[in-house]
Protein backbone atom coordinates (compact mmCIF):
# COMPACT_ATOMS: atom_id res chain seq x y z
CA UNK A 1 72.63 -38.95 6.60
CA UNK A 2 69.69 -38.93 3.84
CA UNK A 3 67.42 -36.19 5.50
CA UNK A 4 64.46 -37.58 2.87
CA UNK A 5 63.87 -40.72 4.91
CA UNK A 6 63.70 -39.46 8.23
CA UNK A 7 60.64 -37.88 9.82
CA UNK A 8 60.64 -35.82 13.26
CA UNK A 9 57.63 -33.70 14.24
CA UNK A 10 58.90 -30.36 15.95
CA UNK A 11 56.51 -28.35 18.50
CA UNK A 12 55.77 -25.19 17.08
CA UNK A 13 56.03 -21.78 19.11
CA UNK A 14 54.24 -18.69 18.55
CA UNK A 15 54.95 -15.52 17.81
CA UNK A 16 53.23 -12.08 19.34
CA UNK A 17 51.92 -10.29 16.38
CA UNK A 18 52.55 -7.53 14.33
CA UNK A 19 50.44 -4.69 14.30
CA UNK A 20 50.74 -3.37 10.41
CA UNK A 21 48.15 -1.27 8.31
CA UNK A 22 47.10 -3.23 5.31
CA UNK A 23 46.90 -0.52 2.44
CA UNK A 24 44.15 -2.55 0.90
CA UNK A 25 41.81 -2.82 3.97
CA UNK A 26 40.26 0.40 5.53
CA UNK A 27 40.58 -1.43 8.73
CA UNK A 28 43.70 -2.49 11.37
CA UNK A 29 43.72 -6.02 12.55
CA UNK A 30 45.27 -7.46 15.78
CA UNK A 31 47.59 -9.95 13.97
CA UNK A 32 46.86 -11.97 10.91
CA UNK A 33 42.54 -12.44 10.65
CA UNK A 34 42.11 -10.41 14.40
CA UNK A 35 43.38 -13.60 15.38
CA UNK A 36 45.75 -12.50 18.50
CA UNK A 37 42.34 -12.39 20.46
CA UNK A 38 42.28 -15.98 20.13
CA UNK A 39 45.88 -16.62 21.36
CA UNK A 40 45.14 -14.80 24.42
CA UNK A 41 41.11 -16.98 24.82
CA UNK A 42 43.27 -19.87 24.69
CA UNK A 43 45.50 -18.38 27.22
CA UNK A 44 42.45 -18.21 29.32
CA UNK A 45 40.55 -21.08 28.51
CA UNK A 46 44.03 -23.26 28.54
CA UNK A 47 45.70 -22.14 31.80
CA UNK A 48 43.97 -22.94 34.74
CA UNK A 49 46.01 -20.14 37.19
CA UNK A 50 45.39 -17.66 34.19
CA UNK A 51 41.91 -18.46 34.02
CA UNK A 52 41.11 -18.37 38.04
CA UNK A 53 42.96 -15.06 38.27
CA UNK A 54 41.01 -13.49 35.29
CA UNK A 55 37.54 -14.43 36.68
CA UNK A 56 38.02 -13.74 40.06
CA UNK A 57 39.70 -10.25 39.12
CA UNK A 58 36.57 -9.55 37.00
CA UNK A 59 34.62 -10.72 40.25
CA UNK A 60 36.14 -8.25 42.61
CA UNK A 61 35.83 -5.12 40.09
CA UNK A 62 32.01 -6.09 39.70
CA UNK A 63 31.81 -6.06 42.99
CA UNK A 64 28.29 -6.10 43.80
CA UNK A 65 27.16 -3.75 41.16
CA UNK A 66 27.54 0.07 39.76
CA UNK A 67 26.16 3.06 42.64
CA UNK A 68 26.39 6.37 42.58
CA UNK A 69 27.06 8.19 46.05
CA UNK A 70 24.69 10.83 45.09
CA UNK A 71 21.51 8.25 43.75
CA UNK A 72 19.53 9.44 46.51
CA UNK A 73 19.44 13.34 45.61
CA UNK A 74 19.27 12.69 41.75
CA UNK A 75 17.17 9.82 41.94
CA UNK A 76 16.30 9.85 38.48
CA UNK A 77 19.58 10.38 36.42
CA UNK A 78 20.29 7.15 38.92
CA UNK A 79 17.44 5.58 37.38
CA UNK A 80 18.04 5.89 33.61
CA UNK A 81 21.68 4.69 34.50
CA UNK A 82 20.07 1.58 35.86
CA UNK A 83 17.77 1.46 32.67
CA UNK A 84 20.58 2.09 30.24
CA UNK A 85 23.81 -0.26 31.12
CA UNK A 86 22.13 -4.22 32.63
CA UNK A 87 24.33 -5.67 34.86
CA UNK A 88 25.61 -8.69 33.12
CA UNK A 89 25.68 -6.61 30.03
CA UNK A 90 28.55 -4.72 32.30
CA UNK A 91 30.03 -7.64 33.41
CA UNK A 92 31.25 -9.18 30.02
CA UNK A 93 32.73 -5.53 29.27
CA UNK A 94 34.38 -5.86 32.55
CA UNK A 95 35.89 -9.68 31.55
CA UNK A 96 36.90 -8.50 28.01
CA UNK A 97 38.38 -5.63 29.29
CA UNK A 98 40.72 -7.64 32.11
CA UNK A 99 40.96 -10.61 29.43
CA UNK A 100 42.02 -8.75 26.37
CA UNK A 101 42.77 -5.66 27.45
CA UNK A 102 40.32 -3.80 25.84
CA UNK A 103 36.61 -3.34 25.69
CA UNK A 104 33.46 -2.19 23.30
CA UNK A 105 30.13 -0.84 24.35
CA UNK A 106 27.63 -0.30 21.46
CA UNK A 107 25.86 2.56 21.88
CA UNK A 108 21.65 2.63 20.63
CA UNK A 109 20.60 6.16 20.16
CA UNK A 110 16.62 7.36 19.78
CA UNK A 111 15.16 7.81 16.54
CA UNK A 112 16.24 12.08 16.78
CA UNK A 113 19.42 11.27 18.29
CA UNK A 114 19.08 13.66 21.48
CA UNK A 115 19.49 10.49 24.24
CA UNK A 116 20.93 7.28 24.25
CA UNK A 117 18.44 4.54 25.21
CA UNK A 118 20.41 1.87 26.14
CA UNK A 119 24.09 0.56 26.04
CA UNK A 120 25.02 -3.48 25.49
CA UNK A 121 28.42 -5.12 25.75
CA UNK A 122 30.06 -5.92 22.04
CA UNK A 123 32.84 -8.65 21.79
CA UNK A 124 36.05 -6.72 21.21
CA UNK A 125 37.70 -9.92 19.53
CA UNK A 126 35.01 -9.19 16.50
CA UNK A 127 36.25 -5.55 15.96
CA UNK A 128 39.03 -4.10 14.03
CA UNK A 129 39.72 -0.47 14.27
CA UNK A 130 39.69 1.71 11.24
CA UNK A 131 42.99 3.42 10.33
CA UNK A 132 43.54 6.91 11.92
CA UNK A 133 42.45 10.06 9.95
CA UNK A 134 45.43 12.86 9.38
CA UNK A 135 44.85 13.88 13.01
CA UNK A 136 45.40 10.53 14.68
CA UNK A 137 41.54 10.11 15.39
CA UNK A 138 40.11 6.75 15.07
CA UNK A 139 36.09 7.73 13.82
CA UNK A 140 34.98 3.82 13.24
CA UNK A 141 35.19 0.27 13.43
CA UNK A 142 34.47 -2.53 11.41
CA UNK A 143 32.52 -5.63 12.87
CA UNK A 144 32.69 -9.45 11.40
CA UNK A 145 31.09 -12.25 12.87
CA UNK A 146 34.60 -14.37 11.73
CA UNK A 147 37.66 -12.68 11.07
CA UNK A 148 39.14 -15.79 9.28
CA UNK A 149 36.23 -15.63 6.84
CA UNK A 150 35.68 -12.27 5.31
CA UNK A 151 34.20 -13.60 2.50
CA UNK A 152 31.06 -15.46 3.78
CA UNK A 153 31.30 -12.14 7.03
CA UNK A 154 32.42 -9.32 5.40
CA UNK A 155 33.45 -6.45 8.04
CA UNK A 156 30.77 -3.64 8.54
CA UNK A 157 31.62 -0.58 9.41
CA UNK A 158 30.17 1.17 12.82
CA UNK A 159 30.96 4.82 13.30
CA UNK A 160 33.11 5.76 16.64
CA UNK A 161 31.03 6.82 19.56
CA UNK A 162 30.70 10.61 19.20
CA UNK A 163 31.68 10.76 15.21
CA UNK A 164 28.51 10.16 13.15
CA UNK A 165 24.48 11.03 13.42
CA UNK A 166 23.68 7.32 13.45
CA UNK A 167 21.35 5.12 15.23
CA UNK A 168 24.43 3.00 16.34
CA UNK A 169 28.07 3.67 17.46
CA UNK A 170 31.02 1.62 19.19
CA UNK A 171 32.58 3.10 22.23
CA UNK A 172 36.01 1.39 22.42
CA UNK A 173 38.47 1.61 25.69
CA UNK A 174 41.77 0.05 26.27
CA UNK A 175 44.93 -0.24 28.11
CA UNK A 176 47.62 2.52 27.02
CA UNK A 177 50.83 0.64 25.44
CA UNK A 178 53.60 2.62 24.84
CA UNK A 179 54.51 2.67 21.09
CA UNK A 180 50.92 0.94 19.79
CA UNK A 181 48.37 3.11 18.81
CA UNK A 182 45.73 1.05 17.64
CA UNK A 183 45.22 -1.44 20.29
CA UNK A 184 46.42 -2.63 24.28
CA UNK A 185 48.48 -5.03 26.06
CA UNK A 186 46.78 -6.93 28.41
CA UNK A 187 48.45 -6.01 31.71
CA UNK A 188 49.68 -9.45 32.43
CA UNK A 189 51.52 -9.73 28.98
CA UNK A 190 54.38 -10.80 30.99
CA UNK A 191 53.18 -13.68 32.14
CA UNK A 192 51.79 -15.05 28.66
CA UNK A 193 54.73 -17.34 28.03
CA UNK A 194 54.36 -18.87 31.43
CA UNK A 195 50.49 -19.49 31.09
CA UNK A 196 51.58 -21.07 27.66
CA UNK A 197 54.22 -23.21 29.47
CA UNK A 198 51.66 -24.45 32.30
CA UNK A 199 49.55 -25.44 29.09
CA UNK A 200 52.21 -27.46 27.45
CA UNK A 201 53.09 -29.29 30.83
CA UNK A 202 49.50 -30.36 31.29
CA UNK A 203 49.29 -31.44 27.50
CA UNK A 204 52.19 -33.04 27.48
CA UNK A 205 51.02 -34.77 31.17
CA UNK A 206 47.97 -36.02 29.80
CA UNK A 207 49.65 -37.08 26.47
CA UNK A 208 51.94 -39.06 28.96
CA UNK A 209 48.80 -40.68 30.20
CA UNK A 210 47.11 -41.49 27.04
CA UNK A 211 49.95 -42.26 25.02
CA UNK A 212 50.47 -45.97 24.20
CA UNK A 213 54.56 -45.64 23.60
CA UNK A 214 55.75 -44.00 27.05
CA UNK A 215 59.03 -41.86 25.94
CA UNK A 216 61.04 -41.37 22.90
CA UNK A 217 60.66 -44.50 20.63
CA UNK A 218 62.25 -45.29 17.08
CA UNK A 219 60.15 -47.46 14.05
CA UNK A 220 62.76 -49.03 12.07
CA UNK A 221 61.49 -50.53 8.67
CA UNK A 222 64.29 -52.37 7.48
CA UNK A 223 62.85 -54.16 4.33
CA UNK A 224 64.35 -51.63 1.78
CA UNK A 225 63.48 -47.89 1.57
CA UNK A 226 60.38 -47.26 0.15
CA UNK A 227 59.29 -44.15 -3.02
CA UNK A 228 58.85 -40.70 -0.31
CA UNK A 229 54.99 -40.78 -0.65
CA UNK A 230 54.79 -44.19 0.89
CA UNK A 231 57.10 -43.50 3.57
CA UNK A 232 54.61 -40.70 4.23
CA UNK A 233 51.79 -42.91 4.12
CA UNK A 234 52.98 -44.99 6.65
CA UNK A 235 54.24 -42.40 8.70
CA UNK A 236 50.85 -40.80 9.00
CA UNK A 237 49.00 -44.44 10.04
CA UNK A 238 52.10 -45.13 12.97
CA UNK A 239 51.75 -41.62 14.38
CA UNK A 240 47.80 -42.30 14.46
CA UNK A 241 47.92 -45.51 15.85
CA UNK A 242 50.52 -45.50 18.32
CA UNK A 243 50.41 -41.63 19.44
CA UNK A 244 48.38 -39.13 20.60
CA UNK A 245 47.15 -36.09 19.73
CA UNK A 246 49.64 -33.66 21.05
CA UNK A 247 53.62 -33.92 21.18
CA UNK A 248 54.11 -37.16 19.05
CA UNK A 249 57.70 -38.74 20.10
CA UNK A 250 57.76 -41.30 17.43
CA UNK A 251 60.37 -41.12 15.00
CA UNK A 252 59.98 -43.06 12.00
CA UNK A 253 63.34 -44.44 9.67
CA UNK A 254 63.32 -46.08 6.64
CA UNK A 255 66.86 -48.18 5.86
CA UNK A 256 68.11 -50.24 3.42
CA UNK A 257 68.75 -53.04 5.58
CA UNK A 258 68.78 -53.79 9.69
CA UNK A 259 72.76 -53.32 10.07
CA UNK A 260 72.02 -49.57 8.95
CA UNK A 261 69.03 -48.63 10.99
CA UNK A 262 68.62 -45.11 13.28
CA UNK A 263 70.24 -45.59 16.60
CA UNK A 264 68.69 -43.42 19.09
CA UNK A 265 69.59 -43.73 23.25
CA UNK A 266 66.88 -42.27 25.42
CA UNK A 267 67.51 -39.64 27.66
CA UNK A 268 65.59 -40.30 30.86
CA UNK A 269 64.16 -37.94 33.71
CA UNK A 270 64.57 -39.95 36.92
CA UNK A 271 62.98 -36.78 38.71
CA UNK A 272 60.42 -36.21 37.26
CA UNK A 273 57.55 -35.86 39.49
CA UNK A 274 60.02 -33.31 41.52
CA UNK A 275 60.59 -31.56 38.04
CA UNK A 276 56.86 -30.82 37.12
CA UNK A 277 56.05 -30.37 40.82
CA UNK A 278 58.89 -27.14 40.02
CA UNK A 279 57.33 -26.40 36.42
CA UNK A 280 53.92 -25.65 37.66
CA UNK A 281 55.02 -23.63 40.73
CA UNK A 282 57.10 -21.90 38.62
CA UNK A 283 54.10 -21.05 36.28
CA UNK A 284 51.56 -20.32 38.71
CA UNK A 285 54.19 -18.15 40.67
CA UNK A 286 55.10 -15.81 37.20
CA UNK A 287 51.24 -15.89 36.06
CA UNK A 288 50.55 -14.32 40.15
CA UNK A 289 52.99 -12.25 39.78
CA UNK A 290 52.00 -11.15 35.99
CA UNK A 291 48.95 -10.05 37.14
CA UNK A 292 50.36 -8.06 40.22
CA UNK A 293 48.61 -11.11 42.60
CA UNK A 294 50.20 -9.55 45.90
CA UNK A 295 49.01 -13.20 47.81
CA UNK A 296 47.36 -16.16 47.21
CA UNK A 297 45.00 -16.25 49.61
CA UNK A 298 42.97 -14.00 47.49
CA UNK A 299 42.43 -16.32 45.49
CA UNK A 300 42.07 -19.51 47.63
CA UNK A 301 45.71 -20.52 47.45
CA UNK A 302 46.82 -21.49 51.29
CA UNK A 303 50.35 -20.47 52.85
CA UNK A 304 51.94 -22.08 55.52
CA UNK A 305 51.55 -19.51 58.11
CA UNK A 306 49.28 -19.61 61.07
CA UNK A 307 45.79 -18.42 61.94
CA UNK A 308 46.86 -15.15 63.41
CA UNK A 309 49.60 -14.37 60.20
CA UNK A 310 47.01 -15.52 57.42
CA UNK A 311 44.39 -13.35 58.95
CA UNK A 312 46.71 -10.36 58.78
CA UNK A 313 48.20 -11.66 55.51
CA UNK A 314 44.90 -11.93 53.78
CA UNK A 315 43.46 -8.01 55.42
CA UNK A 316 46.77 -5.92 54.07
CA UNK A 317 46.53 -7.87 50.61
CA UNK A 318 43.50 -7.26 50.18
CA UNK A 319 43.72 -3.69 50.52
CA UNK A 320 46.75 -3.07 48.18
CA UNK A 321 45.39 -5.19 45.95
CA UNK A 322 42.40 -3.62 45.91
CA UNK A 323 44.63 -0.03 45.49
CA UNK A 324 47.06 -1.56 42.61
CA UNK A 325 44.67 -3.64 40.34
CA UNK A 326 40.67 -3.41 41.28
CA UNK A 327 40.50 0.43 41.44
CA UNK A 328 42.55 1.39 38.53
CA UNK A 329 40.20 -1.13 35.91
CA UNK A 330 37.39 0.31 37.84
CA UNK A 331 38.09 4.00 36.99
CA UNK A 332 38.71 3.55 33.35
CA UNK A 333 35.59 1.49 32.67
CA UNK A 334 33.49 4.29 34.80
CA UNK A 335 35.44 6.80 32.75
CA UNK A 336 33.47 5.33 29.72
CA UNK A 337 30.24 5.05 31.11
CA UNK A 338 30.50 8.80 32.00
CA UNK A 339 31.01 9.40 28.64
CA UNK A 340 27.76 7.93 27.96
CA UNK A 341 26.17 9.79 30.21
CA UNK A 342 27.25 12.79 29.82
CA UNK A 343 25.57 12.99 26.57
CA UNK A 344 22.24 12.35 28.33
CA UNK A 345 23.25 15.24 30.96
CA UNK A 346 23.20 12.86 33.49
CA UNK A 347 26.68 13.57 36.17
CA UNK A 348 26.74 10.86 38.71
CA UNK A 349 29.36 10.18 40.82
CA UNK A 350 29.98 6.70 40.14
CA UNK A 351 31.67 3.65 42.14
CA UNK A 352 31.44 -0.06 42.25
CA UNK A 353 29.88 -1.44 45.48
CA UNK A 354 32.48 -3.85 47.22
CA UNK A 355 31.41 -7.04 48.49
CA UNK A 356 31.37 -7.55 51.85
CA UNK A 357 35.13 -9.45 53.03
CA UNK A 358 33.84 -12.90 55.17
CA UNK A 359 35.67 -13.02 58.15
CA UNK A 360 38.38 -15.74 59.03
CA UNK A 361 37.12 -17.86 61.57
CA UNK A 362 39.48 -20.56 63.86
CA UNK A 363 38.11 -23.51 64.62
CA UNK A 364 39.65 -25.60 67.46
CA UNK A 365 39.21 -29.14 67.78
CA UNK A 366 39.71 -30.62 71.04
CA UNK A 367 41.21 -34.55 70.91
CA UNK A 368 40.61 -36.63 73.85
């Protein structure tokens, strides 16, 4: 077969990047441009279990709010915490952290450096680390408004928190990953390909929908074969006319004459409501699971049981769920607060207020 008249569009796949220190850059980017960030926003902004999971997560480490069990006998080291760290500025370190797996507070010092004066949340997908000195120590970080333009936003470099005398420094926390030293997995990486896969079945859904040619349909020109640029020409105006804009199907053939046209048989899904229906339990399933999601009820997602069982069910999840997931990102992002602190000489001993659980009420309804 001549490969030079036939034209198939394949779906691409990608790749988790490579973590490699460019000798010509002082910095270390997560994948080509910083741009694994954006694979996992689109992770988030794409799949609606990851999403749900992520904000409610941040929700429930939030709680209501930073305390300190001792406010009331150091009433004001409790008060320049308040003044310091604003609540939503804490809550967008909490949603990076969860999201990307690692967070960035920027740190504003007084003009003779002997407190901090306040503390704000910095996007962690606009900073790249700068390579380790000869003891393993990161002591900066470089900042760009767009990673995929350096020219028109050059990086700037920001000194570690604790390495310089100036007026500014980035405090930078993440998870630990065995065998990467300059960044974290997120803690659901295992369940990336699935939130990918619950993407591509609602894309490929709605391109069902929208699509004018329902399944996998053949153009055959069969008055000669044209020079390759015109094939291409009029390859480009049949995919835009008669396809959508994800997962074209339509495969376009040039031939000499009809008796030697591209013969194609369709392979159709007779199941395939029941075959989706599986997909996207599957995916929301592995994306629970990914993200150690002991039960669904946490997060609005009904069981079969009865009153009595999703009572109970909904009580002992909460509480190892609470144990396994909320604590754990709790303690590391209070272990970089007190960092902060401490340089102020203020000790607190810090916890996140828990929202108060609503309780399950039955409601019987009497037919006559």
């Amino acid at each position: 077969m001549n490969n030079n008249n036939l034209h198939v569009l394949n779906l691409s796949a990608y790749e988790a990047p490579e973590v490699v220190e460019n000798n010509r850059e002082n910095y270390v980017t997560y994948g080509t441009n910083n741009d694994y960030y954006d694979f996992l926003i689109d992770r988030y902004k794409n799949s609606a279990t990851n999403n749900a999971i992520i904000n409610n997560i941040s929700k429930f480490v939030f709680g209501k709010g930073l305390n300190a069990t001792d406010a009331s006998r150091k009433p004001n080291e409790y008060a320049q915490l308040i003044t310091l760290l604003d609540k939503d500025e804490l809550k967008k370190v909490i949603l990076d952290f969860k999201m990307l797996g690692q967070a960035a507070f920027q740190v504003h010092y007084s003009k003779d450096r002997k407190k901090i004066v306040k503390v704000y949340h910095m996007p962690i997908q606009l900073i790249a680390p700068e390579k380790c000195d000869e003891h393993g120590k990161i002591n900066g970080y470089y900042y760009s408004d767009n990673w995929q333009d350096t020219k028109k936003f050059p990086p700037k470099r920001i000194p570690a928190f604790g390495s310089s005398k100036e007026k500014v420094e980035v405090l930078c926390f993440k998870n630990y990953t065995v065998g990467m030293k300059y960044f974290g997995c997120v803690d659901y990486v295992g369940a990336l390909s699935y939130c990918t896969l619950e993407e591509e079945i609602s894309d490929y859904l709605i391109n069902e929908v929208q699509n004018g040619f329902s399944g996998t349909k053949v153009v055959n020109f069969n008055n000669g074969i044209p020079t390759e640029e015109m094939q291409n020409i009029i390859s480009n105006k049949v995919m835009s006319k008669l396809t959508g804009s994800h997962g074209q199907k339509v495969i376009v053939a040039f031939n000499s004459d009809e008796t030697s046209k591209t013969t194609i048989d369709d392979i159709q899904l007779n199941d395939a409501p029941d075959h989706y229906t599986y997909l996207s339990s599957e995916c929301q399933t592995k994306i629970m699971l990914g993200h150690n999601v002991v039960s669904g009820m946490l997060f609005g997602i009904a069981t079969n049981n009865g009153f009595g069982s999703n009572a109970d069910e909904l009580k002992n999840a909460s509480i190892l769920f609470e144990n396994m997931v909320i604590k754990p990102i709790q303690g590391v992002i209070i272990d970089a607060i007190e960092k902060i602190l401490a340089y102020n000489g203020i000790a607190l001993n810090l916890y996140f207020r828990k929202k108060k659980k609503k309780k399950l009420v039955t409601v019987l309804v009497k037919t006559v």
